[in-house]
C-alpha atoms as a PDB file:
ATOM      1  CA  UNK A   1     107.535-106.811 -60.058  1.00  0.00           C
ATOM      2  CA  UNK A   2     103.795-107.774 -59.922  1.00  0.00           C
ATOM      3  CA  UNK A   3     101.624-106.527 -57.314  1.00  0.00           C
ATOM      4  CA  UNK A   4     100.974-110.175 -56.304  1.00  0.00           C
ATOM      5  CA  UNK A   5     104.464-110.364 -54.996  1.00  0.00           C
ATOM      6  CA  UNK A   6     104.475-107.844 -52.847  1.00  0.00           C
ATOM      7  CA  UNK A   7     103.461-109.524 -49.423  1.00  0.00           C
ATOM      8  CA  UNK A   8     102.790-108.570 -45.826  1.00  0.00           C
ATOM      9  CA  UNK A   9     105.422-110.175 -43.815  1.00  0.00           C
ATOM     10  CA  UNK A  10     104.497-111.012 -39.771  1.00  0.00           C
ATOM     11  CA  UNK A  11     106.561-108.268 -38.309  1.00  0.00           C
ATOM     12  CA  UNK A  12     104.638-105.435 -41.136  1.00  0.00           C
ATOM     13  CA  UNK A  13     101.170-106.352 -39.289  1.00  0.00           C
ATOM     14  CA  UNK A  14     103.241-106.361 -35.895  1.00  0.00           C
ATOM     15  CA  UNK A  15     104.028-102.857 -36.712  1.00  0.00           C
ATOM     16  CA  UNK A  16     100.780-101.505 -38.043  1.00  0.00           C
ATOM     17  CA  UNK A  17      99.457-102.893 -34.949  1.00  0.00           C
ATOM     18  CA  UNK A  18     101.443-101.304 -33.075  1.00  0.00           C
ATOM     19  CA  UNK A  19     100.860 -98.262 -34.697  1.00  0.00           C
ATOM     20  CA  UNK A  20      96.950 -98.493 -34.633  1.00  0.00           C
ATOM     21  CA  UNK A  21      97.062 -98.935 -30.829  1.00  0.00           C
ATOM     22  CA  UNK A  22      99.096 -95.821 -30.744  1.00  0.00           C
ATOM     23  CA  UNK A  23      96.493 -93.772 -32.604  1.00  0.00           C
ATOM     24  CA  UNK A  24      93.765 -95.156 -30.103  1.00  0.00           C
ATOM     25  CA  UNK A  25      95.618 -94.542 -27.163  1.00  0.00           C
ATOM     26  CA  UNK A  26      96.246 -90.620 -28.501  1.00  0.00           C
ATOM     27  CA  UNK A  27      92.660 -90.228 -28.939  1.00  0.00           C
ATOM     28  CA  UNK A  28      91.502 -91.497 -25.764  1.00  0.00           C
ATOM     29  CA  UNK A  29      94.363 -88.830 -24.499  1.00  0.00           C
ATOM     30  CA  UNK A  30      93.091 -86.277 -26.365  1.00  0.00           C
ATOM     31  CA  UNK A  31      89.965 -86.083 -25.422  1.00  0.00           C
ATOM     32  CA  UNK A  32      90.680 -86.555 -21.867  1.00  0.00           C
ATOM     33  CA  UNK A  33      88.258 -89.318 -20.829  1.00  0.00           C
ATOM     34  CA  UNK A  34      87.026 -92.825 -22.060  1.00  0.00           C
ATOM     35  CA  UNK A  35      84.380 -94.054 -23.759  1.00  0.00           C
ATOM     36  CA  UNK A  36      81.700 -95.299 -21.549  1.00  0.00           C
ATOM     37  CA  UNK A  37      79.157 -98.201 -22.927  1.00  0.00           C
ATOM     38  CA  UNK A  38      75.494 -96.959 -22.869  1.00  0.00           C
ATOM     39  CA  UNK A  39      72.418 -98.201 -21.125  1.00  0.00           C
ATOM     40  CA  UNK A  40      71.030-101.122 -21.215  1.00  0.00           C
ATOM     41  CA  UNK A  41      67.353-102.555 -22.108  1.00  0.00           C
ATOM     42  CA  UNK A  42      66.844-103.837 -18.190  1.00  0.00           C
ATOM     43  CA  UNK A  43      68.226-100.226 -16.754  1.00  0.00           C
ATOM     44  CA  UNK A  44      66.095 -98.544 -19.404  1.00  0.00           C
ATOM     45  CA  UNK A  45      63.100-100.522 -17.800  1.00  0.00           C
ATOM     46  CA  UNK A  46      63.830-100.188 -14.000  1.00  0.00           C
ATOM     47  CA  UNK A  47      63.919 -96.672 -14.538  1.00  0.00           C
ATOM     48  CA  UNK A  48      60.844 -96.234 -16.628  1.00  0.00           C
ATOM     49  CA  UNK A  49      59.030 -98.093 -13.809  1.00  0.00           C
ATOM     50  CA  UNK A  50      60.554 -96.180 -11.439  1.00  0.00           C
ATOM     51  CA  UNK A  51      59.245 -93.103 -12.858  1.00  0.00           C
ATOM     52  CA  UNK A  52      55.569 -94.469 -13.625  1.00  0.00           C
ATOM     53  CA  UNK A  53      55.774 -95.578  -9.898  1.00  0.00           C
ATOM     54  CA  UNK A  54      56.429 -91.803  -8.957  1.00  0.00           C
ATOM     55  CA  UNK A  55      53.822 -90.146 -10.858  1.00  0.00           C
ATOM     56  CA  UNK A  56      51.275 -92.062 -10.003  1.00  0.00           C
ATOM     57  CA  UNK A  57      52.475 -91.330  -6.421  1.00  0.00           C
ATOM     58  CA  UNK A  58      51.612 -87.811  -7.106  1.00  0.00           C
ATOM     59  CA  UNK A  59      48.547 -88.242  -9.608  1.00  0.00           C
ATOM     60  CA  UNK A  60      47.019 -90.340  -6.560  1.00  0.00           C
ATOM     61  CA  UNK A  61      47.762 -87.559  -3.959  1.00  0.00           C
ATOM     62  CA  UNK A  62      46.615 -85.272  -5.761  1.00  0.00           C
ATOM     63  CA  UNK A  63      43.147 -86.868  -6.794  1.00  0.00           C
ATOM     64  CA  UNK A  64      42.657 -87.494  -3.031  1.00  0.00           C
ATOM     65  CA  UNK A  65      43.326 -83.730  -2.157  1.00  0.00           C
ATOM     66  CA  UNK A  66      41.209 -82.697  -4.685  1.00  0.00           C
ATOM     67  CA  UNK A  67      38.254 -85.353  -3.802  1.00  0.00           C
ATOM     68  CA  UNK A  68      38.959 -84.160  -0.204  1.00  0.00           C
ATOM     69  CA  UNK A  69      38.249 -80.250  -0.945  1.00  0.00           C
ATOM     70  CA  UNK A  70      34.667 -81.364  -2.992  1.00  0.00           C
ATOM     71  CA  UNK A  71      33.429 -83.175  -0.243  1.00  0.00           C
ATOM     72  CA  UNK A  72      34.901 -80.327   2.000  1.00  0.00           C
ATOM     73  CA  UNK A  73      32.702 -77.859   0.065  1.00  0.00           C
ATOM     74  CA  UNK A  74      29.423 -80.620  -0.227  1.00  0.00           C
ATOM     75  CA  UNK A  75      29.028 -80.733   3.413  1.00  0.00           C
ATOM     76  CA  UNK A  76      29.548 -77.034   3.844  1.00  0.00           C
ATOM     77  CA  UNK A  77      27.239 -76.259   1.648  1.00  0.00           C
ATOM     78  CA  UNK A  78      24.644 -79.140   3.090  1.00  0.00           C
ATOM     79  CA  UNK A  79      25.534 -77.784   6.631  1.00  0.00           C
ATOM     80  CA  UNK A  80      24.599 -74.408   5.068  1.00  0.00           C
ATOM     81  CA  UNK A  81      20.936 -75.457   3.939  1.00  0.00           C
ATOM     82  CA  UNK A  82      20.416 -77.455   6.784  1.00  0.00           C
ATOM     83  CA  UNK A  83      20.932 -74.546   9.341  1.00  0.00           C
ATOM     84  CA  UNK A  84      18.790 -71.458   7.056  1.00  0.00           C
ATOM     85  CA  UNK A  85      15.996 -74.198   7.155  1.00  0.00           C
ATOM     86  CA  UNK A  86      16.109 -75.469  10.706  1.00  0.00           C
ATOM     87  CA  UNK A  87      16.553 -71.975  11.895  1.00  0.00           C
ATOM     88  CA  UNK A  88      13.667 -70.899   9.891  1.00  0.00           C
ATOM     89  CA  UNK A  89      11.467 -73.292  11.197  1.00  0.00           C
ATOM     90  CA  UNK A  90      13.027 -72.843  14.614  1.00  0.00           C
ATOM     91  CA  UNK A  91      11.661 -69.184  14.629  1.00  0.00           C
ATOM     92  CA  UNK A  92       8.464 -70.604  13.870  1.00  0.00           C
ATOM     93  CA  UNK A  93       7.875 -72.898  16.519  1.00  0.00           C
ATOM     94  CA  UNK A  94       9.361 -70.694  19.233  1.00  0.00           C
ATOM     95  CA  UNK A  95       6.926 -68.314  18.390  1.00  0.00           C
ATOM     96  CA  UNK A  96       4.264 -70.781  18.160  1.00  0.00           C
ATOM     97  CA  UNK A  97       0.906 -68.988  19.164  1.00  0.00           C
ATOM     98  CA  UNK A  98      -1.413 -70.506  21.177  1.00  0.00           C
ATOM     99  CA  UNK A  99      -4.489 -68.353  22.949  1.00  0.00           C
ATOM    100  CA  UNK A 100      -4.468 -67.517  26.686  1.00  0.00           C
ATOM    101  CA  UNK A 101      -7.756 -68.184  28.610  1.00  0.00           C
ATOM    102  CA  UNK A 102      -9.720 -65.997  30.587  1.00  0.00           C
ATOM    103  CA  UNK A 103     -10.204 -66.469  34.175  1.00  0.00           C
ATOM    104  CA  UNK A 104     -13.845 -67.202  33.677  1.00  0.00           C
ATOM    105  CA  UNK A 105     -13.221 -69.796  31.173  1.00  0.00           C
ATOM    106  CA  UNK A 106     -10.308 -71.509  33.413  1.00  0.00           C
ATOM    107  CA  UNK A 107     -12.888 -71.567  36.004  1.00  0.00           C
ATOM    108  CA  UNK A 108     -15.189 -73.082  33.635  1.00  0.00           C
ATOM    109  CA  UNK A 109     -12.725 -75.783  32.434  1.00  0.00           C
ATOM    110  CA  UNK A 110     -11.762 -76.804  35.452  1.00  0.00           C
ATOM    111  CA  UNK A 111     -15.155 -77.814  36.624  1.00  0.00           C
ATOM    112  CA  UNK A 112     -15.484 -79.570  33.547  1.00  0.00           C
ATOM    113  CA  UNK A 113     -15.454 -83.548  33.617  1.00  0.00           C
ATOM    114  CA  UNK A 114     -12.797 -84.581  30.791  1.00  0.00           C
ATOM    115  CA  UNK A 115     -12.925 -87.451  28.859  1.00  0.00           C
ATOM    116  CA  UNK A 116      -9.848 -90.133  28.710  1.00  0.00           C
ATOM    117  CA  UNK A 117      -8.000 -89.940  25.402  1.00  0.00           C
ATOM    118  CA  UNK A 118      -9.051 -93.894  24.770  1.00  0.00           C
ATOM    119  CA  UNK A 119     -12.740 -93.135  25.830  1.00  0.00           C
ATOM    120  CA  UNK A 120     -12.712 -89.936  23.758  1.00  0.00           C
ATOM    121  CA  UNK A 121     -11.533 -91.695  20.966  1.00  0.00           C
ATOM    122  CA  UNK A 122     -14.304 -94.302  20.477  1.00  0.00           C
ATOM    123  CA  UNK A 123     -16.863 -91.927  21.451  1.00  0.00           C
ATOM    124  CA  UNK A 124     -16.277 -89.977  18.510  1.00  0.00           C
ATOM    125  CA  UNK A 125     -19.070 -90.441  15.969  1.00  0.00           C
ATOM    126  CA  UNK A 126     -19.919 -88.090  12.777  1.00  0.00           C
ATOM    127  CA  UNK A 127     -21.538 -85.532  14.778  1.00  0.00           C
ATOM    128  CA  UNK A 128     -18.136 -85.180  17.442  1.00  0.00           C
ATOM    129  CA  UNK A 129     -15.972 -85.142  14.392  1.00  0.00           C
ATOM    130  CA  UNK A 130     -17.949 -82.840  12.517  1.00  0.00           C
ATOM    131  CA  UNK A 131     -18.007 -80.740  15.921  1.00  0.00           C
ATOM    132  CA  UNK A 132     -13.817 -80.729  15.281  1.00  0.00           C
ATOM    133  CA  UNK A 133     -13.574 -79.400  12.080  1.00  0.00           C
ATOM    134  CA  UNK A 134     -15.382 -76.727  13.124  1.00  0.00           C
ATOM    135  CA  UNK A 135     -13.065 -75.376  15.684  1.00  0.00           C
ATOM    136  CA  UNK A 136     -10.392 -73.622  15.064  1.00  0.00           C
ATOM    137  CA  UNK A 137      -7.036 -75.035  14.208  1.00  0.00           C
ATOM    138  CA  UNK A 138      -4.095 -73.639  16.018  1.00  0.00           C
ATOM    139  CA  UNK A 139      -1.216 -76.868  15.287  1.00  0.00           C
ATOM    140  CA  UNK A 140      -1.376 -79.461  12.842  1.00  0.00           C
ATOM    141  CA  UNK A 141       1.262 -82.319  11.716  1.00  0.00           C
ATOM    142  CA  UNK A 142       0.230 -84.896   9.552  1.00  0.00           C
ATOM    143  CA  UNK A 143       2.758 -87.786   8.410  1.00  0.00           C
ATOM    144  CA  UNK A 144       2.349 -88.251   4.685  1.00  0.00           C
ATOM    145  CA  UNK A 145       4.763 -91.274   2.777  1.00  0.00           C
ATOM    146  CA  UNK A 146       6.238 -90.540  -0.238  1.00  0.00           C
ATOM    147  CA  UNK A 147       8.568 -93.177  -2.010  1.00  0.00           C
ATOM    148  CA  UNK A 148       9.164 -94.986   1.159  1.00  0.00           C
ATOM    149  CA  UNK A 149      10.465 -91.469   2.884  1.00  0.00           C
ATOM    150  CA  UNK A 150       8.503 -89.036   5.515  1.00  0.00           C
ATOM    151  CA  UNK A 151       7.306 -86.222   3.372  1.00  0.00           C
ATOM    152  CA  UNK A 152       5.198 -84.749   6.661  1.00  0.00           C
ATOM    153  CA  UNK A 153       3.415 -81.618   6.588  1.00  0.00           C
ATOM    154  CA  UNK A 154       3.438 -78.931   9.704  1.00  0.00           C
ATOM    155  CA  UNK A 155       1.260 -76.626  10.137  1.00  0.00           C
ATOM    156  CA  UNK A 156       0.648 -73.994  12.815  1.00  0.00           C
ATOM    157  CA  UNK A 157      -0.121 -70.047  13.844  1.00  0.00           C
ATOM    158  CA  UNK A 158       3.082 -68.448  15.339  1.00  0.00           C
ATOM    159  CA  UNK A 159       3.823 -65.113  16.065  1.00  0.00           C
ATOM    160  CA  UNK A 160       7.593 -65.436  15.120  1.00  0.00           C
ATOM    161  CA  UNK A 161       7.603 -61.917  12.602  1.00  0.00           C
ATOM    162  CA  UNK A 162       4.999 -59.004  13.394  1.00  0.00           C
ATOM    163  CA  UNK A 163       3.542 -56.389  11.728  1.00  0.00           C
ATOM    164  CA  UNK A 164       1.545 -59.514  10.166  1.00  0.00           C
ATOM    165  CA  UNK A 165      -2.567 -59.690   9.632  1.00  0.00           C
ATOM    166  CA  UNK A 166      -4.608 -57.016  11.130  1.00  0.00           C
ATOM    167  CA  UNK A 167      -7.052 -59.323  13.290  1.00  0.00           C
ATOM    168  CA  UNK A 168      -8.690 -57.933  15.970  1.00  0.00           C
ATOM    169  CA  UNK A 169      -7.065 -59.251  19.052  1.00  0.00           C
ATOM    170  CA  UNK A 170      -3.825 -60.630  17.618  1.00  0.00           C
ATOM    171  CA  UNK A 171      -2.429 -58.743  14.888  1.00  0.00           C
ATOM    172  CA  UNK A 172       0.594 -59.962  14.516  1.00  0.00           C
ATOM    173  CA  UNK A 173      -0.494 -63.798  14.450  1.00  0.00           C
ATOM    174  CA  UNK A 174       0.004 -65.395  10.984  1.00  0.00           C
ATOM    175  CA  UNK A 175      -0.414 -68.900   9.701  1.00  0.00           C
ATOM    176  CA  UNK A 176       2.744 -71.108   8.017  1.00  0.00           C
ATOM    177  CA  UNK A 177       2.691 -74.164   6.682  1.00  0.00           C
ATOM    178  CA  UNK A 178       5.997 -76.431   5.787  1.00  0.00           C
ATOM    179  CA  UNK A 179       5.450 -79.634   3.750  1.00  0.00           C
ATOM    180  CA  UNK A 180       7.998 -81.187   1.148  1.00  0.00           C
ATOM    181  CA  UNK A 181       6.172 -81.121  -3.013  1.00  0.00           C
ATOM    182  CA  UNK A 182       6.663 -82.305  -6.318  1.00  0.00           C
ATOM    183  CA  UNK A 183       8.676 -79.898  -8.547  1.00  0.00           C
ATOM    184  CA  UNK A 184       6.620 -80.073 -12.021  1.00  0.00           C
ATOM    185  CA  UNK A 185       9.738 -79.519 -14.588  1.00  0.00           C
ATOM    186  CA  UNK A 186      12.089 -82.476 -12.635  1.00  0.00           C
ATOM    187  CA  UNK A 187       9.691 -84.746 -10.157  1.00  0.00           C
ATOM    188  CA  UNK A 188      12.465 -84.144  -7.508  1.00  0.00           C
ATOM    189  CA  UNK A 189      10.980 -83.529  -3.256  1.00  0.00           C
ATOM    190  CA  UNK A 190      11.223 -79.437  -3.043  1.00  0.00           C
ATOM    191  CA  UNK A 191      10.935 -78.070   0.966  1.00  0.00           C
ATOM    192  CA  UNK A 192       7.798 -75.470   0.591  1.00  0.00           C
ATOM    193  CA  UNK A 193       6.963 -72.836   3.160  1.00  0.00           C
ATOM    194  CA  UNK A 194       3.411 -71.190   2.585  1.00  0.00           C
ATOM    195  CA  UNK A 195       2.995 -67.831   4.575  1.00  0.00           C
ATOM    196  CA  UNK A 196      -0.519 -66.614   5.275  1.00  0.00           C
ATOM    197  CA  UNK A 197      -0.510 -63.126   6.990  1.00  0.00           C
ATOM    198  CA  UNK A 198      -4.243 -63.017   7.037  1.00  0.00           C
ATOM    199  CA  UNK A 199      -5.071 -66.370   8.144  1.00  0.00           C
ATOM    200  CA  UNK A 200      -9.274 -67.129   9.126  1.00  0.00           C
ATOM    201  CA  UNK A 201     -10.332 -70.077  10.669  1.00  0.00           C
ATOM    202  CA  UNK A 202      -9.300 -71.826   8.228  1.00  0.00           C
ATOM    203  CA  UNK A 203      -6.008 -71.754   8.052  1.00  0.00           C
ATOM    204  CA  UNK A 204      -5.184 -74.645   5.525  1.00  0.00           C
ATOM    205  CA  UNK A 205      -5.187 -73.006   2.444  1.00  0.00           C
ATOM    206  CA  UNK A 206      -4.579 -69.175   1.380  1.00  0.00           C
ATOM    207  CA  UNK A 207      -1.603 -67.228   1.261  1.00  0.00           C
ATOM    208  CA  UNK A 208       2.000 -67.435  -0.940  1.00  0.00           C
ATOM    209  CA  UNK A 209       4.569 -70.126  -1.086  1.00  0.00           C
ATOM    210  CA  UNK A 210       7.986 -70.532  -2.147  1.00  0.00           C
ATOM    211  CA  UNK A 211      10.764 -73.252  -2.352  1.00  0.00           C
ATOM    212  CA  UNK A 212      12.689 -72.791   0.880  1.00  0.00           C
ATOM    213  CA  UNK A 213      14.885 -75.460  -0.448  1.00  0.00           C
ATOM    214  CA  UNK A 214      15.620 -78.056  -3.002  1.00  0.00           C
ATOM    215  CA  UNK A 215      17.982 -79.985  -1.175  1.00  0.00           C
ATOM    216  CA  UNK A 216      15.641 -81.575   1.129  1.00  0.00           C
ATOM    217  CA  UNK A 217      14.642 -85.286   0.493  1.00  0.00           C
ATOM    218  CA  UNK A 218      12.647 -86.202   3.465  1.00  0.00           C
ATOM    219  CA  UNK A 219      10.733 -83.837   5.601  1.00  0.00           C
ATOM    220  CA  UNK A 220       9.710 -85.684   9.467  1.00  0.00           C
ATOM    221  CA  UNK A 221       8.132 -84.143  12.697  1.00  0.00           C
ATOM    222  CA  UNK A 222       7.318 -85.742  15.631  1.00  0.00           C
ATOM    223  CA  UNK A 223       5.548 -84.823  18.784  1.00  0.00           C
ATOM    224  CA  UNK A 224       5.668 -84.916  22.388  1.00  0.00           C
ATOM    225  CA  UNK A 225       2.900 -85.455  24.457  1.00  0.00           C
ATOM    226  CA  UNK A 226       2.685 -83.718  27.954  1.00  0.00           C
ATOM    227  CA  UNK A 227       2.888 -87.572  29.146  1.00  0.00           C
ATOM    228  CA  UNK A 228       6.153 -88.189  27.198  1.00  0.00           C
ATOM    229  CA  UNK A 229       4.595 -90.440  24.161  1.00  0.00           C
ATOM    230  CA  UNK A 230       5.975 -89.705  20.993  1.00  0.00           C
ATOM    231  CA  UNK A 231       3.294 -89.032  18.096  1.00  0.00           C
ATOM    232  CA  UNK A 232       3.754 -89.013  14.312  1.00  0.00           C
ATOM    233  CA  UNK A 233       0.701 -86.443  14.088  1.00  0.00           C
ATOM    234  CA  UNK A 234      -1.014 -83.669  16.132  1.00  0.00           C
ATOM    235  CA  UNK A 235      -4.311 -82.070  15.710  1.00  0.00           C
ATOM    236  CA  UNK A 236      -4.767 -79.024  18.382  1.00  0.00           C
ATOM    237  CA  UNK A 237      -8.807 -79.096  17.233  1.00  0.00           C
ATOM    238  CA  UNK A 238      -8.697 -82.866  19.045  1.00  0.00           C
ATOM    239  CA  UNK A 239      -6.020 -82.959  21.433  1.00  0.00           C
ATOM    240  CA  UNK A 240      -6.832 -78.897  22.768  1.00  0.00           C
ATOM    241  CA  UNK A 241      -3.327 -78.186  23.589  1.00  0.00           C
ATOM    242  CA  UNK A 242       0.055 -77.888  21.881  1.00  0.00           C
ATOM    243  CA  UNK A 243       2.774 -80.460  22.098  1.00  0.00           C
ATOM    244  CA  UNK A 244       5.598 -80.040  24.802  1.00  0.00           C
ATOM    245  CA  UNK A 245       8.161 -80.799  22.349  1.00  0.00           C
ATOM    246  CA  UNK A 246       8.881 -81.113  18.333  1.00  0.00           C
ATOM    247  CA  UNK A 247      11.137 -82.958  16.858  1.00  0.00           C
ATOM    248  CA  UNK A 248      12.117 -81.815  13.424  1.00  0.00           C
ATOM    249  CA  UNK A 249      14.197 -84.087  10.634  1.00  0.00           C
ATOM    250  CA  UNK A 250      15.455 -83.018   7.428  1.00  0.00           C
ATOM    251  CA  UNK A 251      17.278 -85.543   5.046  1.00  0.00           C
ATOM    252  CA  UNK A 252      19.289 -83.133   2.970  1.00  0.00           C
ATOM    253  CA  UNK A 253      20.980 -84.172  -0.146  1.00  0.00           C
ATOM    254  CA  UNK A 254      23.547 -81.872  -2.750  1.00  0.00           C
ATOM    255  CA  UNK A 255      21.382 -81.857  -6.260  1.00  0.00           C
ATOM    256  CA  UNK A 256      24.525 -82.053  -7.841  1.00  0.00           C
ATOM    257  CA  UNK A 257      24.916 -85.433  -6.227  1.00  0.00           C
ATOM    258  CA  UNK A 258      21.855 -87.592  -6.399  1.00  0.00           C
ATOM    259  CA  UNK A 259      23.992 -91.138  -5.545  1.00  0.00           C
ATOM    260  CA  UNK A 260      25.574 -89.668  -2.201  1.00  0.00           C
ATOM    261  CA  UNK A 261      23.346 -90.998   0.493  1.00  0.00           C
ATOM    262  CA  UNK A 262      21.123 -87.924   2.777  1.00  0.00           C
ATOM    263  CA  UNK A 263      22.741 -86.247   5.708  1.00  0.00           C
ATOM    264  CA  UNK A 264      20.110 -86.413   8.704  1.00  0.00           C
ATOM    265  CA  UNK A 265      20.020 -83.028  10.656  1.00  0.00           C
ATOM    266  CA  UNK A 266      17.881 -82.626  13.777  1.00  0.00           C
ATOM    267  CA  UNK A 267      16.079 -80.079  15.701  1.00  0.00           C
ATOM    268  CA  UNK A 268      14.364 -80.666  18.942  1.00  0.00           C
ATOM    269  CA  UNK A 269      12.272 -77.401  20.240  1.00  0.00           C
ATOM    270  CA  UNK A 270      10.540 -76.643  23.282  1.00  0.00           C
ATOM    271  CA  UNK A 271       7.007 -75.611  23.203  1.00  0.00           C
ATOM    272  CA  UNK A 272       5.585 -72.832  25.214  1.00  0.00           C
ATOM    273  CA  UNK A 273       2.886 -74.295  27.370  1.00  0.00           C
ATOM    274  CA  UNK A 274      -0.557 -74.430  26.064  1.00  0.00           C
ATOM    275  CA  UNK A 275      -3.625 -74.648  28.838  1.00  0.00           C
ATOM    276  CA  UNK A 276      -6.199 -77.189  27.099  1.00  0.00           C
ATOM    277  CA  UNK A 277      -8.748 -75.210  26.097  1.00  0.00           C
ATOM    278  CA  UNK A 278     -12.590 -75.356  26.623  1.00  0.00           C
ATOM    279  CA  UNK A 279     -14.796 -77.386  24.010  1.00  0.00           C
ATOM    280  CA  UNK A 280     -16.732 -75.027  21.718  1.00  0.00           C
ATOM    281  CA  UNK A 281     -20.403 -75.704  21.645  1.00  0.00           C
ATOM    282  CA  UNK A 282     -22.314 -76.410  18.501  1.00  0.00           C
ATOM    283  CA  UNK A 283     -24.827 -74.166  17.236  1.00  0.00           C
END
């Protein structure tokens, strides 16, 4: 018989059917479970998102904490600067020196006819203001603008650390002068303090400086008259006396930091008082 007459009859496919199903069933038996479908593209998606949702969660936290601890440490370390130079110049004023008058010239000063500030003021020719430079200088502000910022310069005689210059009635008096300068290398504001511990009468010049800090941006002191006005600028040689109060401004700003905006700190100090003294005569 050929091979071509050998067919499959309908119940031989019934029965290897059958029998295929069988072997299916076993192995689904064997191993004890079925066979589950896998994931699809849409669950395979929502998850994905799921998990970029999550991390950034975290990332974000995390950038925040760390942002949080920087600035943490920035103002510390602005704080920091602010207080070594405010209580430096704190010192300084407290001990602000200013001389005390004999009984004889308090007698003499208060028999004296003074002239009003106004009337002083347009009184004063060449010869007056030539008479003022020649005394002696005991307190001096002067507001200087640099850049559109207060870059004012203090100085004064205080008494603040002794063992200082040996002058003959005071020896522990010594001049210091604070003022806000140029650094030559980077053209950025640097807070100066200039120390003179043998200071004449001229007590503008002379002595060693250093950079009491290079955080400072803008350097301001105002005064307080014995009336209450507020000045921008003292000169003991013209007004004879000290201010009642100073008011001292630093802008401080971290180096590392140039586009964060200055932190304004503020000192107000006391003065000790200061009887006017008597006007020197010329030569």
């Amino acid at each position: 018989m050929r091979p071509a007459d050998y067919k499959i009859t309908p119940g031989c496919r019934k029965s290897f059917s059958t029998l295929g199903q069988g072997l299916w069933d076993s192995l689904e038996m064997g191993s004890g479970r079925k066979l589950e479908k896998g994931f699809t593209l849409l669950e395979v998606f929502v998850a994905m998102s799921l998990l970029f949702v999550v991390l950034a969660t975290v990332y974000g936290s995390f950038q925040v904490h760390v942002k949080t601890m920087e600035r943490a440490v920035q103002v510390h370390r602005l704080n920091h600067v602010a207080r070594v130079s405010l209580s430096i110049l704190a010192r300084d004023l407290q001990g602000v020196f200013w001389p005390v008058l004999s009984a004889e010239e308090a007698q003499e000063l208060s028999e004296e006819d003074e002239l009003e500030p106004d009337e002083e003021e347009e009184t004063m020719g060449p010869v007056a203001k030539e008479k003022v430079e020649d005394q002696e200088l005991y307190f001096l502000v002067q507001p200087i603008q640099e850049a559109g910022r207060p870059w004012h310069r203090m100085i004064l005689l205080t008494q603040s650390i002794p063992g200082g210059p040996l002058l003959d009635q005071y020896p522990w008096v010594h001049a210091v002068e604070y003022r806000l300068a140029k650094d030559q290398d980077t053209g950025k504001p640097v807070l100066v303090r200039r120390e003179n511990l043998a200071p004449t009468r001229d007590i503008l010049s002379g002595g060693e400086e250093w950079a009491l800090s290079e955080a400072v941006v803008a350097f301001e002191v105002l005064c307080w008259s014995r009336t209450g006005e507020l000045l921008q600028e003292w000169d003991s040689r013209i007004t004879r006396s000290l201010p009642a109060a100073v008011l001292v401004r630093l802008w401080v700003q971290d180096p590392a930091d140039p586009a964060q905006e200055p932190v304004l700190y503020s000192l107000r100090v006391s003065m000790p008082p200061s009887p006017e003294l008597p006007e020197e005569e010329g030569p």
